[in-house]
N, C-alpha and C. Protein backbone atom coordinates (compact mmCIF):
# COMPACT_ATOMS: atom_id res chain seq x y z
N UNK A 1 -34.80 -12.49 -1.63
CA UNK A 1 -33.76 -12.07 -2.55
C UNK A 1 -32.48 -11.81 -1.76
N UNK A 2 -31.06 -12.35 -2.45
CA UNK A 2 -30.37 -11.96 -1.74
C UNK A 2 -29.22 -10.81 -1.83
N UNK A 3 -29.04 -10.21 -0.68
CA UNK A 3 -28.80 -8.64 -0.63
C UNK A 3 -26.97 -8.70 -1.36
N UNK A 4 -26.88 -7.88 -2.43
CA UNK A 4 -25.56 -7.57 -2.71
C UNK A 4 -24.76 -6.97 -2.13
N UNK A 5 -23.52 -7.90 -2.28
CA UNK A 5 -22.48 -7.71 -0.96
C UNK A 5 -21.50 -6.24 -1.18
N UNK A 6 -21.30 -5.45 -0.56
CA UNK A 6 -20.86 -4.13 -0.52
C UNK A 6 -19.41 -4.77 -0.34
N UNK A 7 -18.34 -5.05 -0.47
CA UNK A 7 -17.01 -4.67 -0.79
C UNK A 7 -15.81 -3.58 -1.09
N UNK A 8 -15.07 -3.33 -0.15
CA UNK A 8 -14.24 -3.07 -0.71
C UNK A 8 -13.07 -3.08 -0.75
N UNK A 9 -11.65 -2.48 -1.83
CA UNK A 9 -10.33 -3.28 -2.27
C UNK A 9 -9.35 -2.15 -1.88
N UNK A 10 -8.19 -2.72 -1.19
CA UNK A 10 -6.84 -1.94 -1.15
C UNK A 10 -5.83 -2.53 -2.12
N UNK A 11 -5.40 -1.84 -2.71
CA UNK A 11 -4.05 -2.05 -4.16
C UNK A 11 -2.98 -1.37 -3.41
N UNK A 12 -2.02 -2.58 -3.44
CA UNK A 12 -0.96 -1.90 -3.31
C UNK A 12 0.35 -1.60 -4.64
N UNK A 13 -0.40 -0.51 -5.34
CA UNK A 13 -0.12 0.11 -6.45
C UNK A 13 0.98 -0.08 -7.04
N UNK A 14 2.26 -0.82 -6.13
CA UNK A 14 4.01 -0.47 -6.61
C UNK A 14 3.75 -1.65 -6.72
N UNK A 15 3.07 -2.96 -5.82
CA UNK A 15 3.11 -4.27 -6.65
C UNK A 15 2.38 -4.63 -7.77
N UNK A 16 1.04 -3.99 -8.33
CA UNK A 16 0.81 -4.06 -8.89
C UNK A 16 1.57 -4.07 -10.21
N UNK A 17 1.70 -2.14 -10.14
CA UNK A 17 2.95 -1.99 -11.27
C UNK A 17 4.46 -3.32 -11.60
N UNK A 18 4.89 -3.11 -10.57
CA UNK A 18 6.43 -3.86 -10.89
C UNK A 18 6.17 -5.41 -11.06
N UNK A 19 4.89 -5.93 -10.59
CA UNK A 19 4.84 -7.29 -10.99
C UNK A 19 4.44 -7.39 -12.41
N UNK A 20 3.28 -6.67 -12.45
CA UNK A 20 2.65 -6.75 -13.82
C UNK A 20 3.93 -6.77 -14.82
N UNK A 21 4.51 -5.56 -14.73
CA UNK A 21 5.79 -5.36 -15.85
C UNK A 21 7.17 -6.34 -15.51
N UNK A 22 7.23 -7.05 -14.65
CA UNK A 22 8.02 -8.42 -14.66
C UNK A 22 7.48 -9.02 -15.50
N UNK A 23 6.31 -9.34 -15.88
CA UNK A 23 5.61 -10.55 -17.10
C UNK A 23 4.94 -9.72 -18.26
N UNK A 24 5.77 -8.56 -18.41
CA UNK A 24 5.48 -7.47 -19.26
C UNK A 24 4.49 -7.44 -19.86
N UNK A 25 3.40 -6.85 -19.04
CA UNK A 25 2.54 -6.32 -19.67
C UNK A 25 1.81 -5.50 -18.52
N UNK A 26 0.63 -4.72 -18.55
CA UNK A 26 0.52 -3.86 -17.71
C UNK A 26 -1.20 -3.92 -17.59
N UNK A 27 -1.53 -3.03 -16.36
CA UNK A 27 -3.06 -3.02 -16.23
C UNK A 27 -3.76 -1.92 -16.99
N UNK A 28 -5.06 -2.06 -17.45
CA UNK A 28 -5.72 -0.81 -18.23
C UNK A 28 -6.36 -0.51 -16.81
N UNK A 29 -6.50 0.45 -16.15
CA UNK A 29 -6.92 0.60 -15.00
C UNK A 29 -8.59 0.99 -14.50
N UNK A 30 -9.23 1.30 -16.17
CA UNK A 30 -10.58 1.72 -16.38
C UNK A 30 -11.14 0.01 -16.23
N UNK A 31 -10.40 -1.20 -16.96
CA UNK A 31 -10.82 -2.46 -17.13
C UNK A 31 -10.65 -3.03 -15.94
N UNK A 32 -9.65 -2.85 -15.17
CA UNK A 32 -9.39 -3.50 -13.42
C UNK A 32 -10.28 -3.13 -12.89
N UNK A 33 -10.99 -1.75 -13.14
CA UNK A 33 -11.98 -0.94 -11.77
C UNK A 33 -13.03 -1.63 -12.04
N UNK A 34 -13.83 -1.87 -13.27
CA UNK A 34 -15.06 -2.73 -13.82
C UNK A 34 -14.87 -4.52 -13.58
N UNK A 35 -13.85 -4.40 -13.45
CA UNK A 35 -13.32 -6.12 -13.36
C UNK A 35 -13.70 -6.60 -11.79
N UNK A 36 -13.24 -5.31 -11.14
CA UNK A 36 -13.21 -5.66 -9.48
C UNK A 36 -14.77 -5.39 -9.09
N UNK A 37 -15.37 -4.36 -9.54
CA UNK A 37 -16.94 -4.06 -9.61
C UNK A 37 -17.70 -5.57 -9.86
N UNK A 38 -17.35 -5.62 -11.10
CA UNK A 38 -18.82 -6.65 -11.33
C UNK A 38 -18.10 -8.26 -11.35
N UNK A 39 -17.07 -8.44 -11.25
CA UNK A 39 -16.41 -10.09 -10.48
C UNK A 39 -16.53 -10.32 -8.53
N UNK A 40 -16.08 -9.07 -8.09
CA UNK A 40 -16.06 -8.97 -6.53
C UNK A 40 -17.16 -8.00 -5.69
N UNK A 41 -17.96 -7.33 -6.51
CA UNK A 41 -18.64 -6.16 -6.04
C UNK A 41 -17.99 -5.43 -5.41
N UNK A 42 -16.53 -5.13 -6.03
CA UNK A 42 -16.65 -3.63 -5.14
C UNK A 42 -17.14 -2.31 -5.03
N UNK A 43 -17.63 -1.82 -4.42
CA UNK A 43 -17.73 -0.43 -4.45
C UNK A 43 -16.94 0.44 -4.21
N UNK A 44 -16.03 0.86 -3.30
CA UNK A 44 -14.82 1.49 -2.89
C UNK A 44 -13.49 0.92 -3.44
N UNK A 45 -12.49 1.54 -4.23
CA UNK A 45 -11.39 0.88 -4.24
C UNK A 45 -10.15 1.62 -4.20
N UNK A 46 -9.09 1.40 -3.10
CA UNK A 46 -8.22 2.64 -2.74
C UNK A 46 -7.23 1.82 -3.25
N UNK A 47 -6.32 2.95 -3.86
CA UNK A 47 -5.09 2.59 -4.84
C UNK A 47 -3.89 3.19 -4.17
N UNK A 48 -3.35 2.16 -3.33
CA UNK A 48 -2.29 3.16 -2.67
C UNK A 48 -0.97 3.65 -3.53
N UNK A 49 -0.60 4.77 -3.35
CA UNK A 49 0.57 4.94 -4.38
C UNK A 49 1.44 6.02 -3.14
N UNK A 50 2.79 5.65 -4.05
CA UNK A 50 4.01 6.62 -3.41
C UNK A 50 3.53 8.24 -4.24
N UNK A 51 3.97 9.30 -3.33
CA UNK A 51 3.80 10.36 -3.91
C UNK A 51 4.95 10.71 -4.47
N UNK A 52 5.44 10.79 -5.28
CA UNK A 52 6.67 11.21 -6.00
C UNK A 52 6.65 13.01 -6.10
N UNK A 53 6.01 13.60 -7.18
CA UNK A 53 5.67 14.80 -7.09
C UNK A 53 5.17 15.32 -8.71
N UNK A 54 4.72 16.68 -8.78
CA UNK A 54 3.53 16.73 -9.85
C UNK A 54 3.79 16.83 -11.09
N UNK A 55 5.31 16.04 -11.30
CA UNK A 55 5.23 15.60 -12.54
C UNK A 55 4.92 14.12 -12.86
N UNK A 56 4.26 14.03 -11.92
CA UNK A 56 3.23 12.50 -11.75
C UNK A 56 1.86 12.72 -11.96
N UNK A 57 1.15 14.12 -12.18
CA UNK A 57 0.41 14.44 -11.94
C UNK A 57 -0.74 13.46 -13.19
N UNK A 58 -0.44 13.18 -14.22
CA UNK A 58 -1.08 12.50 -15.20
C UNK A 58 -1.17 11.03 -14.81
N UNK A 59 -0.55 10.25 -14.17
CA UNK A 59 -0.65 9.07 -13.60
C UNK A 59 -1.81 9.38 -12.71
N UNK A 60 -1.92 10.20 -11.42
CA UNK A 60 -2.71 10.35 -10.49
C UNK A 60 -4.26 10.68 -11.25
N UNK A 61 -4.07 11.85 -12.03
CA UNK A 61 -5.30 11.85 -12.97
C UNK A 61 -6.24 10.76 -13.35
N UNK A 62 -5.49 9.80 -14.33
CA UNK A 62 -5.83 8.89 -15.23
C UNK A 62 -6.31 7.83 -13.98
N UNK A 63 -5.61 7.44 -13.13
CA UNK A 63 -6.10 6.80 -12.08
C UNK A 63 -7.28 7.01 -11.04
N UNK A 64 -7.27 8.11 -10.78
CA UNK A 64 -8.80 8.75 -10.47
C UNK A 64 -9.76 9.27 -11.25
N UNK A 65 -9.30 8.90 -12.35
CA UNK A 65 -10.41 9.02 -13.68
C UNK A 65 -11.22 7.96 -13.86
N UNK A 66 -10.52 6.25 -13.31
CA UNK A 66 -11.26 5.32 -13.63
C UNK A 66 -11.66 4.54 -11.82
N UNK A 67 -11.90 5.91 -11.19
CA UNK A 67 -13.04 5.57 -10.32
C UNK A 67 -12.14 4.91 -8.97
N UNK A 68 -10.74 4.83 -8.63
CA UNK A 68 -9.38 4.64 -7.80
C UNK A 68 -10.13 5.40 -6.64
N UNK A 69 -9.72 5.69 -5.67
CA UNK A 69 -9.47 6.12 -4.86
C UNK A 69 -8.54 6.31 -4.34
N UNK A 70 -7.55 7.54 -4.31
CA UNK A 70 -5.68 7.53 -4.07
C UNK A 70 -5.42 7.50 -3.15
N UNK A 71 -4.19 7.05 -2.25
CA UNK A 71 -4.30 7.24 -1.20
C UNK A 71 -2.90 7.56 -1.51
N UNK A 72 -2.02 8.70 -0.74
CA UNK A 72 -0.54 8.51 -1.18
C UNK A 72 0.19 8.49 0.15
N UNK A 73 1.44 7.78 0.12
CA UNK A 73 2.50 7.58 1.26
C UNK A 73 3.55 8.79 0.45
N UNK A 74 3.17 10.02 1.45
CA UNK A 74 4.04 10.97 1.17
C UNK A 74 5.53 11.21 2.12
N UNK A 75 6.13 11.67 1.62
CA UNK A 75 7.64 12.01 2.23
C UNK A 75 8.38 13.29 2.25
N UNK A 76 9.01 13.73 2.64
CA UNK A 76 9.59 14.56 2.50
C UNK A 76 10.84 15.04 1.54
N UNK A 77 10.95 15.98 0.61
CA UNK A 77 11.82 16.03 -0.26
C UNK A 77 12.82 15.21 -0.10
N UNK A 78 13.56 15.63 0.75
CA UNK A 78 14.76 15.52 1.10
C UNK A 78 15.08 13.93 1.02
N UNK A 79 14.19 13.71 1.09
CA UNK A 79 13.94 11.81 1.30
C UNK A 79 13.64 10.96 0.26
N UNK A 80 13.27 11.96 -0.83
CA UNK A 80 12.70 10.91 -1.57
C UNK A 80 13.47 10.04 -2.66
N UNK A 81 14.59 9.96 -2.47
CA UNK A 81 15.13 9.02 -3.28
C UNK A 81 16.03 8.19 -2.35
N UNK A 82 16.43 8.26 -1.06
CA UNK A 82 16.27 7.86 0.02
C UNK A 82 15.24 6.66 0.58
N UNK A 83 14.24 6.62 0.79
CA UNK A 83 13.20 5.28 1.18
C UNK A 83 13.08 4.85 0.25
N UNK A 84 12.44 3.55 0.66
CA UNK A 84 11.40 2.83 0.21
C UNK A 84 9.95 3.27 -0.10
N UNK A 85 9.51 3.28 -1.12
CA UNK A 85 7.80 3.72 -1.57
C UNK A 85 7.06 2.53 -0.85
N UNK A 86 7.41 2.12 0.50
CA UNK A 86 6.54 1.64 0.76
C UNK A 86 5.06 1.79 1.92
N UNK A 87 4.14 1.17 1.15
CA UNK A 87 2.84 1.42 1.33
C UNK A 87 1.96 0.74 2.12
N UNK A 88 2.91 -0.46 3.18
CA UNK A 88 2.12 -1.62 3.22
C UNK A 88 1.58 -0.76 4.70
N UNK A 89 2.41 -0.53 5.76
CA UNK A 89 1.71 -0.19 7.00
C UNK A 89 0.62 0.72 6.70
N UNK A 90 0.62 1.38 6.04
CA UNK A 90 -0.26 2.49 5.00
C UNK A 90 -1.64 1.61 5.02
N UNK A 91 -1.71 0.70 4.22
CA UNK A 91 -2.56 -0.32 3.66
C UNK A 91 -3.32 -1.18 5.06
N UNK A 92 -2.22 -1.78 5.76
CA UNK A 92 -2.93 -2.47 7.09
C UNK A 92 -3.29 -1.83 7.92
N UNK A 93 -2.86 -0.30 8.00
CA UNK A 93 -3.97 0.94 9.02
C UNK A 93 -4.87 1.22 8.50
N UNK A 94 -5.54 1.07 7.50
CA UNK A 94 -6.59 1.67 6.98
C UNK A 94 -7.79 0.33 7.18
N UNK A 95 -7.10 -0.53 6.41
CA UNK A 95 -7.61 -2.04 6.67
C UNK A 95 -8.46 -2.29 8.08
N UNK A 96 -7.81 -2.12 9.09
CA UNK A 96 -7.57 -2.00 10.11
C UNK A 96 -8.66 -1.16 10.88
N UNK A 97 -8.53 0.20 10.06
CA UNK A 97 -9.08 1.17 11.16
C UNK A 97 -10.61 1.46 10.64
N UNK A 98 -10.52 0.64 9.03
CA UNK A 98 -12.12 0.41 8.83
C UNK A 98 -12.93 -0.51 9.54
N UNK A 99 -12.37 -1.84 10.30
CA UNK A 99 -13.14 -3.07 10.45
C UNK A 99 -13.52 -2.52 12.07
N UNK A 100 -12.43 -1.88 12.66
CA UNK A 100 -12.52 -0.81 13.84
C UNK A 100 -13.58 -0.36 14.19
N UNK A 101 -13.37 1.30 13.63
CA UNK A 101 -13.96 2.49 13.63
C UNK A 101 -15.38 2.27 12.58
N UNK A 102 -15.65 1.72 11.36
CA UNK A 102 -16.60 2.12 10.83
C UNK A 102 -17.59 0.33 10.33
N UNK A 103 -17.17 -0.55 9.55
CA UNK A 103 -17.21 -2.16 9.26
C UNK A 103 -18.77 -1.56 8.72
N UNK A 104 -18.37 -0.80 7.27
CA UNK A 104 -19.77 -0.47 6.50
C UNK A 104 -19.15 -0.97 5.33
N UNK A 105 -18.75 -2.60 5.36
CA UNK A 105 -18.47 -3.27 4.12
C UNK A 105 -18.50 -4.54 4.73
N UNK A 106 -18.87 -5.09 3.65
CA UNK A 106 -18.63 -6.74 4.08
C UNK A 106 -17.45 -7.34 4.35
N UNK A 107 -16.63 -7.53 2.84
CA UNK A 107 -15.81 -8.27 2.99
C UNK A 107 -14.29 -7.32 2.53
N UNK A 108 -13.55 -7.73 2.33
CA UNK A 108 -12.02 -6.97 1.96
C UNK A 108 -11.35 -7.58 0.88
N UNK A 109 -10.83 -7.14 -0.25
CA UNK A 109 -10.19 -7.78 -1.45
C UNK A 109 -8.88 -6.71 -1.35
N UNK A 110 -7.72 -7.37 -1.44
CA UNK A 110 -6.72 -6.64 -1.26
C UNK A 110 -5.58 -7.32 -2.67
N UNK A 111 -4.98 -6.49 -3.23
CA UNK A 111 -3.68 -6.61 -4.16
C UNK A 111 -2.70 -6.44 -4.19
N UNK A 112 -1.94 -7.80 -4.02
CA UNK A 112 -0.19 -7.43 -3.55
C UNK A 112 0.03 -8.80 -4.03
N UNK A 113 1.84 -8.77 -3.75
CA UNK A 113 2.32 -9.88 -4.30
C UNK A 113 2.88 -10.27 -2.84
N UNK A 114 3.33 -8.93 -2.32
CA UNK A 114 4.74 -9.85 -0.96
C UNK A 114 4.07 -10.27 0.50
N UNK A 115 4.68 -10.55 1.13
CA UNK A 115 4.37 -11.59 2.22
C UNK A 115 3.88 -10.40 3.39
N UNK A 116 4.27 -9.00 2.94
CA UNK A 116 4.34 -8.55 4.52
C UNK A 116 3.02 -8.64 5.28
N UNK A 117 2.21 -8.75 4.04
CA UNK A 117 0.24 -9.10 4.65
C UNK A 117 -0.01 -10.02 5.42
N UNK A 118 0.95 -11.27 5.20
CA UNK A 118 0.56 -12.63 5.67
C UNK A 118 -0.50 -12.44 6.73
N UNK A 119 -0.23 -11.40 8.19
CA UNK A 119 -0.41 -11.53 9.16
C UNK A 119 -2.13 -10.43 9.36
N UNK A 120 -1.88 -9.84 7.75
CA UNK A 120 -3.94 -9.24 8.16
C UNK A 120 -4.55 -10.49 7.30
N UNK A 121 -3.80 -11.00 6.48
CA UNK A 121 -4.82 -11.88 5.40
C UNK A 121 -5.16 -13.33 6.29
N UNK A 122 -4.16 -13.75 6.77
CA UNK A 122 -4.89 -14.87 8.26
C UNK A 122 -5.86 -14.29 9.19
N UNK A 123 -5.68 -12.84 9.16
CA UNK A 123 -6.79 -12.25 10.10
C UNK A 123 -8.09 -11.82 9.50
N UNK A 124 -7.94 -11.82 8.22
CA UNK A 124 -8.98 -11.71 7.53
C UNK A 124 -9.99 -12.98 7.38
N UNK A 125 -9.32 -13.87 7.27
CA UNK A 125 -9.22 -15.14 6.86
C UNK A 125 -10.10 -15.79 7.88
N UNK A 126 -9.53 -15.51 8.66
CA UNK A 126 -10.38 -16.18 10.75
C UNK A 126 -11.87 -15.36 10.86
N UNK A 127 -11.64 -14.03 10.87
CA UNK A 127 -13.18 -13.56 10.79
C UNK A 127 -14.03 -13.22 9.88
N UNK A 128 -13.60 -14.19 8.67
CA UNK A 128 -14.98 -14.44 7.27
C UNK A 128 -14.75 -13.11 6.83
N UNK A 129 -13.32 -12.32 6.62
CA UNK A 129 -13.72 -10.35 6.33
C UNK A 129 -12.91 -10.62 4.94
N UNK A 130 -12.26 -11.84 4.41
CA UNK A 130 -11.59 -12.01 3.37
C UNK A 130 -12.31 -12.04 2.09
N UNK A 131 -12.27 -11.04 1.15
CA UNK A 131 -12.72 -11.87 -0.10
C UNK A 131 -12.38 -12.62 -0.91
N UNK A 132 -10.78 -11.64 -1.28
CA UNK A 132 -10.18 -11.99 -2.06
C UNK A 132 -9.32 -11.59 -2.13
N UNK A 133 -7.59 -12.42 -2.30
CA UNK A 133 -6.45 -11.50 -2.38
C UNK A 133 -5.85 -12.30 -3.58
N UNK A 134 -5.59 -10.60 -4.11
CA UNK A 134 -5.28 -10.98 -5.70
C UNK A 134 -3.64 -10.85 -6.13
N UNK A 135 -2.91 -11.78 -6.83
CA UNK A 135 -1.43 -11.60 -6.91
C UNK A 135 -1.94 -10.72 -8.19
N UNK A 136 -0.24 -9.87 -8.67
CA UNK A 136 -0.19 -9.70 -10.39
C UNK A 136 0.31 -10.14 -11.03
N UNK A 137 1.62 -11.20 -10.58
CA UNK A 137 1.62 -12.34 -11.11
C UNK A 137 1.88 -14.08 -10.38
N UNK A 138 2.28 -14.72 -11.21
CA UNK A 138 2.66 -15.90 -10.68
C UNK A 138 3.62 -16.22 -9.22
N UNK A 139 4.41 -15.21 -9.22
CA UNK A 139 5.87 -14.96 -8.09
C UNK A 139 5.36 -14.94 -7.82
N UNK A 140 4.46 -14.95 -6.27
CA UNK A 140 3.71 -14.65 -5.02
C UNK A 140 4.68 -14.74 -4.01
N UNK A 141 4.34 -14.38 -2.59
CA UNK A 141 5.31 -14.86 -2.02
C UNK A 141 5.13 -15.75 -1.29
N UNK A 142 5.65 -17.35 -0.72
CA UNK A 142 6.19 -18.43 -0.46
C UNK A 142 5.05 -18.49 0.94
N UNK A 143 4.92 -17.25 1.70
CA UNK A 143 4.24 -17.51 2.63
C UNK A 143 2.46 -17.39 2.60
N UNK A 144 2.03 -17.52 1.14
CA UNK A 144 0.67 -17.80 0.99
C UNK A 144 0.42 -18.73 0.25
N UNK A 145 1.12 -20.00 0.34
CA UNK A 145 1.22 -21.14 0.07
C UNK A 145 0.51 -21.76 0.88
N UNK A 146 0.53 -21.22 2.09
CA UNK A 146 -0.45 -22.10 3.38
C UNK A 146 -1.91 -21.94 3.20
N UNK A 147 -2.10 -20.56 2.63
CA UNK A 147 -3.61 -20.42 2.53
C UNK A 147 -4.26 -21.25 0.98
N UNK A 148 -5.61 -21.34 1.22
CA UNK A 148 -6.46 -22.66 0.59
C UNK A 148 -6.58 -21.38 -0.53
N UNK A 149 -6.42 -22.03 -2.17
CA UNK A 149 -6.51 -21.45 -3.29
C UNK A 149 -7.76 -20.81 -3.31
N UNK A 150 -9.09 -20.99 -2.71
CA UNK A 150 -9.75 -20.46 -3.19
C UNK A 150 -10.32 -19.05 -2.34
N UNK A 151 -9.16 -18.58 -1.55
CA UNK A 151 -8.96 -16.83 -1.16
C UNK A 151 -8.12 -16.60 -2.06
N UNK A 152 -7.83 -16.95 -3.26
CA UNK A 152 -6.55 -15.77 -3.56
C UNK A 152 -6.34 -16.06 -5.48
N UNK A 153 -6.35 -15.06 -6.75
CA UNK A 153 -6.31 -14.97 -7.50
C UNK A 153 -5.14 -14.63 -8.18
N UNK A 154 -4.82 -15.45 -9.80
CA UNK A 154 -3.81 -14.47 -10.02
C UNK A 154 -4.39 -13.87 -11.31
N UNK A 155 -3.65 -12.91 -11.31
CA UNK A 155 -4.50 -11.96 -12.15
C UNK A 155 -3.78 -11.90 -13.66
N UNK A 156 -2.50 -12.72 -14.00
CA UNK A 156 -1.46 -13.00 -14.46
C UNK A 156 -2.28 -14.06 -16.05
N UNK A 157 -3.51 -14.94 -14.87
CA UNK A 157 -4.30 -15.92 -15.71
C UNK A 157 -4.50 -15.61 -16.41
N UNK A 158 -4.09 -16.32 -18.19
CA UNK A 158 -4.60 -15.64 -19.38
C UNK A 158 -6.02 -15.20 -19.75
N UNK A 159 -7.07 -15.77 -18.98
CA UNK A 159 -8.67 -15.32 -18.97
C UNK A 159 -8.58 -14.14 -18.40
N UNK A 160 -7.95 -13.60 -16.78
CA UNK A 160 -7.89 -12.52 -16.48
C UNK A 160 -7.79 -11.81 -16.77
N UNK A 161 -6.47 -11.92 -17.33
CA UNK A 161 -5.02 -10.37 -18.11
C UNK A 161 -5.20 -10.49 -19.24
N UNK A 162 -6.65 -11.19 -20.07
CA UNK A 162 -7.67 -10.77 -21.50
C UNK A 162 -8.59 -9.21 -21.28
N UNK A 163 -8.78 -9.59 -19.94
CA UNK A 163 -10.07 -8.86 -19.21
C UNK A 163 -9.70 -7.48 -18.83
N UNK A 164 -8.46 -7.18 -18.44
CA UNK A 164 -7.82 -6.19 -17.59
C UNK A 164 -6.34 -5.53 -18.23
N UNK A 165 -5.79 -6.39 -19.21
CA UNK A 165 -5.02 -5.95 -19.98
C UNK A 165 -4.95 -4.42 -20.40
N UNK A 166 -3.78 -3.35 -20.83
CA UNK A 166 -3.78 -2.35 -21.59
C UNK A 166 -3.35 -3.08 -22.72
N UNK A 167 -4.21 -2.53 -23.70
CA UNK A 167 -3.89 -2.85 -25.29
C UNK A 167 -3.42 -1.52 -25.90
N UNK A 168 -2.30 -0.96 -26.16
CA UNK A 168 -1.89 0.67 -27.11
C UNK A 168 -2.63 0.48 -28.64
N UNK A 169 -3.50 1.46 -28.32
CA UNK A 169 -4.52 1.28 -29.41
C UNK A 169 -3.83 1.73 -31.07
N UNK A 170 -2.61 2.25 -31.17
CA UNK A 170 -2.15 2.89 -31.91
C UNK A 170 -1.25 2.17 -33.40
């Protein structure tokens, strides 16, 4: 019999969001966590997000309600409208310091749209640690054109974004 593959996914949460709502529409995040479970097996799935502050606190909730794992790129007051929310070195240290320090997963499924990955997803890619890297939509960026379609999803696909969609029930 063969043994089910332990997986798990880094989101990088601001592409998620801002792509999804470029092709307006958005993720139900209870349907993504079951989507990534029983399509990719994941078991672990860390949702990186900017920490803004706790009048975010219902986003962070609802997101660790459907089984996320948060991870936040925090800043300092003074700063925060100042940077960039970005999450990516965030994302490739962890990446990174799992295959390192611990490699109690098989493979890696990661979610983004921009290029700055190029250089773990070829590295993923070389030592069989790739599962799957998923766009949120069609835009991708230009430099994962080189890699062979069948590492990389868009999630944009009307079969997909049936599956994972928020519908306002109201």
């Amino acid at each position: 019999m063969k043994k089910k593959e332990n997986n798990i996914a880094f989101i990088d949460a601001q592409n998620l969001h801002l792509w999804t709502a470029s092709e307006n529409w958005k993720i139900d995040f209870k349907k993504f966590r079951i989507y990534l479970r029983d399509k990719f097996n994941i078991d672990e799935a860390y949702f990186f997000l900017w920490f803004l502050d706790e009048n975010q606190q219902k986003l962070y909730t609802n997101v660790q309600k459907t089984w996320f794992i948060v991870e936040f790129r925090e800043h300092t007051s003074h700063m925060k409208w100042k940077k960039k929310w970005n999450v990516d070195v965030d994302i490739v240290f962890e990446v990174m310091k799992r295959i390192i320090e611990e490699k109690d997963f098989d493979k890696i499924l990661l979610v983004t749209w921009d290029g700055d990955y190029i250089k773990l997803i070829n590295y993923l890619i070389e030592k069989e640690l790739l599962k799957k890297l998923l766009f949120p939509n069609s835009k991708y960026s230009s430099l994962y054109k080189k890699i062979k379609d069948n590492y990389w999803v868009n999630l944009s696909l009307s079969d997909i974004k049936k599956k994972i969609e928020y519908k306002n029930e109201k």
